[in-house]
Every structure is written in structure tokens, then in C-alpha cells.
C-alpha atoms as a PDB file:
ATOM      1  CA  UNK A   1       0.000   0.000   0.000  1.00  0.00           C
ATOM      2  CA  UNK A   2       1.874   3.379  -0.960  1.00  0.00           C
ATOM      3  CA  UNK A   3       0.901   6.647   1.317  1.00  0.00           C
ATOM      4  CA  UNK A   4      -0.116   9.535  -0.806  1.00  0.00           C
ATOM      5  CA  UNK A   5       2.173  12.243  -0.674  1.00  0.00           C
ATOM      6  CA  UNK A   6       0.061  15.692   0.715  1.00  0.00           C
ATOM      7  CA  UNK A   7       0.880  18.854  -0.211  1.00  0.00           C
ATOM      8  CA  UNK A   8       1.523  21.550   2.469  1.00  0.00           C
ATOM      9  CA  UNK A   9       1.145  25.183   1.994  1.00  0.00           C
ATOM     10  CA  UNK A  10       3.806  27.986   3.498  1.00  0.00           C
ATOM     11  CA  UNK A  11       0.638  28.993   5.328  1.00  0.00           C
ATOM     12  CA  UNK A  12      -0.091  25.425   7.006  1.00  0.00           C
ATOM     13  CA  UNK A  13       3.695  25.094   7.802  1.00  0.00           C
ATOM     14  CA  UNK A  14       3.583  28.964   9.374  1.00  0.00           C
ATOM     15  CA  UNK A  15       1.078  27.740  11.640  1.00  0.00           C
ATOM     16  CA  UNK A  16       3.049  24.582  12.340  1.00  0.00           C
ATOM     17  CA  UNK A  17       6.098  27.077  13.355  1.00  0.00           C
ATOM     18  CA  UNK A  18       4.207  29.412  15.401  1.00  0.00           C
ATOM     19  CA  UNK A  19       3.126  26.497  17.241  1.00  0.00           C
ATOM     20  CA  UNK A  20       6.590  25.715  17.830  1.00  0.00           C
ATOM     21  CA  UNK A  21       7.469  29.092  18.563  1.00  0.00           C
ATOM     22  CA  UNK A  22       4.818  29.236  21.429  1.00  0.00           C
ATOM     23  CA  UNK A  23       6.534  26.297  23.087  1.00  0.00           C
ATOM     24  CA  UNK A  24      10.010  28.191  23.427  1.00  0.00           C
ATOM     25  CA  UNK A  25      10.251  30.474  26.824  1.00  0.00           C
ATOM     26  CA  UNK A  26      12.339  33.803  27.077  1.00  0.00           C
ATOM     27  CA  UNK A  27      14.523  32.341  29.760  1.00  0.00           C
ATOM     28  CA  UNK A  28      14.284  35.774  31.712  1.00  0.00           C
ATOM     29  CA  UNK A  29      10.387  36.048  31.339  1.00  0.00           C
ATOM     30  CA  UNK A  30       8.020  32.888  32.066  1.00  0.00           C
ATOM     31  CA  UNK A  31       6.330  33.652  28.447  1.00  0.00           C
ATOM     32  CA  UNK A  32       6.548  31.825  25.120  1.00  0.00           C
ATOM     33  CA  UNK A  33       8.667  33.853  22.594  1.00  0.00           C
ATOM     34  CA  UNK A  34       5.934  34.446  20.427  1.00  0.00           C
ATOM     35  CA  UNK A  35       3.316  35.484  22.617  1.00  0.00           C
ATOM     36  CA  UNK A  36       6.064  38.290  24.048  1.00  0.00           C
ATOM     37  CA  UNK A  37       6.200  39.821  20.680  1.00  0.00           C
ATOM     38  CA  UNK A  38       9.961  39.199  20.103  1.00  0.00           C
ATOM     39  CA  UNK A  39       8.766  37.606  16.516  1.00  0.00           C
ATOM     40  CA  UNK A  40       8.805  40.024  13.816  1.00  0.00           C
ATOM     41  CA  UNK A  41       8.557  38.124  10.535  1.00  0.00           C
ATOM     42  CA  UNK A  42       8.029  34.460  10.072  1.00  0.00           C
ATOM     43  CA  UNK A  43       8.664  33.564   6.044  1.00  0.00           C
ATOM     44  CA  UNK A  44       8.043  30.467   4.872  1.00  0.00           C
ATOM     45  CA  UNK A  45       8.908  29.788   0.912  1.00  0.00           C
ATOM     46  CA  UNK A  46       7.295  27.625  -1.518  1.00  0.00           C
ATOM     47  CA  UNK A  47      10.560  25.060  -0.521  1.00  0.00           C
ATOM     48  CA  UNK A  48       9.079  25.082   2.449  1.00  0.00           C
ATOM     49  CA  UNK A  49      12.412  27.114   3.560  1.00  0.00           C
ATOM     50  CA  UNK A  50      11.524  29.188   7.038  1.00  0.00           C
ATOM     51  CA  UNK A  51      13.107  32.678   7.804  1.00  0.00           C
ATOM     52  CA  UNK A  52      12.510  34.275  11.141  1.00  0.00           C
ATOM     53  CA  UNK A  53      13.118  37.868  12.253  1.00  0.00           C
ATOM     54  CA  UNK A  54      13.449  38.180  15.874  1.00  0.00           C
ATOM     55  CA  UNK A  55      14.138  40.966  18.541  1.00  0.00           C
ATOM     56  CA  UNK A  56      15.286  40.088  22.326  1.00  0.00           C
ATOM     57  CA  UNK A  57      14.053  42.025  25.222  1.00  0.00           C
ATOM     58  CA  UNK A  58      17.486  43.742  25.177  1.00  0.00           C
ATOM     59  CA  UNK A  59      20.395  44.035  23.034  1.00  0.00           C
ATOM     60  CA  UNK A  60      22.765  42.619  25.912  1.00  0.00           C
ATOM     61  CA  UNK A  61      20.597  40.207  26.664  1.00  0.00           C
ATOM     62  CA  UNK A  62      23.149  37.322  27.848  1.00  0.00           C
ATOM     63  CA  UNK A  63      21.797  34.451  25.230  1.00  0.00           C
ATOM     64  CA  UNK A  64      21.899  37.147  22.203  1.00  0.00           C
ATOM     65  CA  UNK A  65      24.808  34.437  20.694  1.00  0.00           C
ATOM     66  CA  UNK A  66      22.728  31.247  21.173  1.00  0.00           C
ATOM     67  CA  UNK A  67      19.451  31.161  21.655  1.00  0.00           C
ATOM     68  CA  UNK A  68      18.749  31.897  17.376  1.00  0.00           C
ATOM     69  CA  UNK A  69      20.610  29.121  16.890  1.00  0.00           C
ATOM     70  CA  UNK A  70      18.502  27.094  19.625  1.00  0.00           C
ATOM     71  CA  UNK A  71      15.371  28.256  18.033  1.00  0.00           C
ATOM     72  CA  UNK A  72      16.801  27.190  14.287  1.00  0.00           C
ATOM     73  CA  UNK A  73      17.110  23.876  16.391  1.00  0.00           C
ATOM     74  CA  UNK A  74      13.597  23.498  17.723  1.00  0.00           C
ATOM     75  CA  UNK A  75      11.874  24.947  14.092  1.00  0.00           C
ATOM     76  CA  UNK A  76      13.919  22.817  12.125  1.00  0.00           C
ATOM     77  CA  UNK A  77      11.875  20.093  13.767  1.00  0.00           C
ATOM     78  CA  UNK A  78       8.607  21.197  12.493  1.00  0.00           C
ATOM     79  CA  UNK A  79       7.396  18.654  10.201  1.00  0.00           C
ATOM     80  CA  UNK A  80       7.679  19.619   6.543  1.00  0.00           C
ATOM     81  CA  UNK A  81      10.493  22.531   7.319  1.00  0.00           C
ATOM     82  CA  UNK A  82      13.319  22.479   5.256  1.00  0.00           C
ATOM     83  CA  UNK A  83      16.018  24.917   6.083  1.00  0.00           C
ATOM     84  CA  UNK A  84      15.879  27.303   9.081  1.00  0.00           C
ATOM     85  CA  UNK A  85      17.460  30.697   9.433  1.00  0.00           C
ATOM     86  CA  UNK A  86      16.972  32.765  12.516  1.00  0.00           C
ATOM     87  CA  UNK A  87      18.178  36.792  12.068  1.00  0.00           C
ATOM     88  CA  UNK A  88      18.252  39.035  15.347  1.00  0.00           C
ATOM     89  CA  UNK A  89      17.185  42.741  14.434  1.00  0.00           C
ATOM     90  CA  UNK A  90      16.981  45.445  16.820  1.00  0.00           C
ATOM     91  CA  UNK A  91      14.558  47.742  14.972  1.00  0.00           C
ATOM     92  CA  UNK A  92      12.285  48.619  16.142  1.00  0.00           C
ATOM     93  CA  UNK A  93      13.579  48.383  19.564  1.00  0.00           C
ATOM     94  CA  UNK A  94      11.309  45.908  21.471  1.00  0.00           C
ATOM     95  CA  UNK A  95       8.581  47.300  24.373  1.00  0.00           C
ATOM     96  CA  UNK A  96       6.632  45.129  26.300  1.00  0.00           C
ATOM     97  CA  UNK A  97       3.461  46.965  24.131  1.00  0.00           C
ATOM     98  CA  UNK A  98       4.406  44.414  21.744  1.00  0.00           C
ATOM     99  CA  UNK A  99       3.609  41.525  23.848  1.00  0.00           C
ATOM    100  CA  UNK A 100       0.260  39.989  23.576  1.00  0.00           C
ATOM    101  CA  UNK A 101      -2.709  40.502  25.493  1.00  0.00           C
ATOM    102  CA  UNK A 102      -2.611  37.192  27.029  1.00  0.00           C
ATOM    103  CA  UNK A 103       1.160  37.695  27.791  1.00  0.00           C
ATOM    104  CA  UNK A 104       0.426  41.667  29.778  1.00  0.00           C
ATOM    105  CA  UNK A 105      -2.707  39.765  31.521  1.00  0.00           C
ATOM    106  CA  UNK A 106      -0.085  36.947  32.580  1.00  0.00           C
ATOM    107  CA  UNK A 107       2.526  39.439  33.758  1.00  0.00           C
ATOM    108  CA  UNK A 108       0.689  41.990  35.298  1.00  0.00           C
ATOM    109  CA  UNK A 109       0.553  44.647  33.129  1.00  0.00           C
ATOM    110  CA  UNK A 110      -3.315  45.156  33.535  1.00  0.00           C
END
């Protein structure tokens, strides 16, 4: 019996990713990444390639060298991903008015 192969649209693997995404924790702040707002830009190509912009909650944040490489990691993962690539930006600046609603509400910011 051969399995038929499905196709997957960048939009279904986006929402694979953010899932991801929501599982990884700022390990300053007891909030998913996502849900803090540090995601910019998720891109996901027809190759099923995946480009992430991310911000930190500070430019000297102390895992600024490893933690895009630990999120490459945990993406790459995401069934149907092919390549990963994880770029820091600083602009604009994070602010915790980025964060979600969910994530103020959790922290206090209400």
C-alpha cells in the first residue's frame, strides 16, 4: 500500500512554526517567545524554507549568541520545514506593548 504524498502550503507550515514558537520560553520572562512579541517576521517559501526575524528584550541580553541558533534547532523540527534561518534585528527596539494581550494579563501589566 503506498501513502499519498500531501501537499503543504507555506501557510499550514507557518502555523506549524508558530506552534513551535509558542513552546520556546524567554529564559528571563516565564512567556513563550511568540506570545512576548519578540517575533517580527516568520517567512516560509514555496521550498518550504523558514526565515525568522526576531528581537530580544534587550540588546545585551546574555543568550543574544545562542538562543537563534537554539530556536533554528527546535523549528527545524517542524514537520515539513526544510532549512531554518533565525536573524536578530533590533529595529524597532522591542517594548513590552508588543507583547500579547494574554502575555500583559499573565505578567501583570493590567
Amino acid at each position: 500500500m503506498s501513502e499519498e504524498y500531501l501537499e503543504v502550503s507555506p501557510d499550514e507550515i507557518k502555523e506549524d512554526v508558530i506552534e513551535m514558537l509558542q513552546t520556546i520560553y524567554d529564559p528571563e520572562i516565564p512567556v513563550n517567545i511568540y506570545e512576548l512579541g519578540l517575533i517580527y517576521e516568520i517567512e516560509v517559501s514555496e521550498e518550504s524554507n523558514v526565515d525568522i526575524k526576531m528581537t530580544l528584550t534587550a540588546p545585551g541580553c546574555p543568550v543574544a549568541q545562542t538562543f537563534p541558533g537554539e530556536i533554528e534547532s527546535k523549528v527545524s523540527t517542524v514537520t515539513n520545514v526544510n532549512e531554518v534561518k533565525v536573524e536578530l534585528v533590533w529595529d524597532p527596539p522591542w517594548t513590552k506593548d508588543m507583547m500579547s494581550e494574554a502575555a500583559q494579563l499573565q505578567l501583570g501589566f493590567f
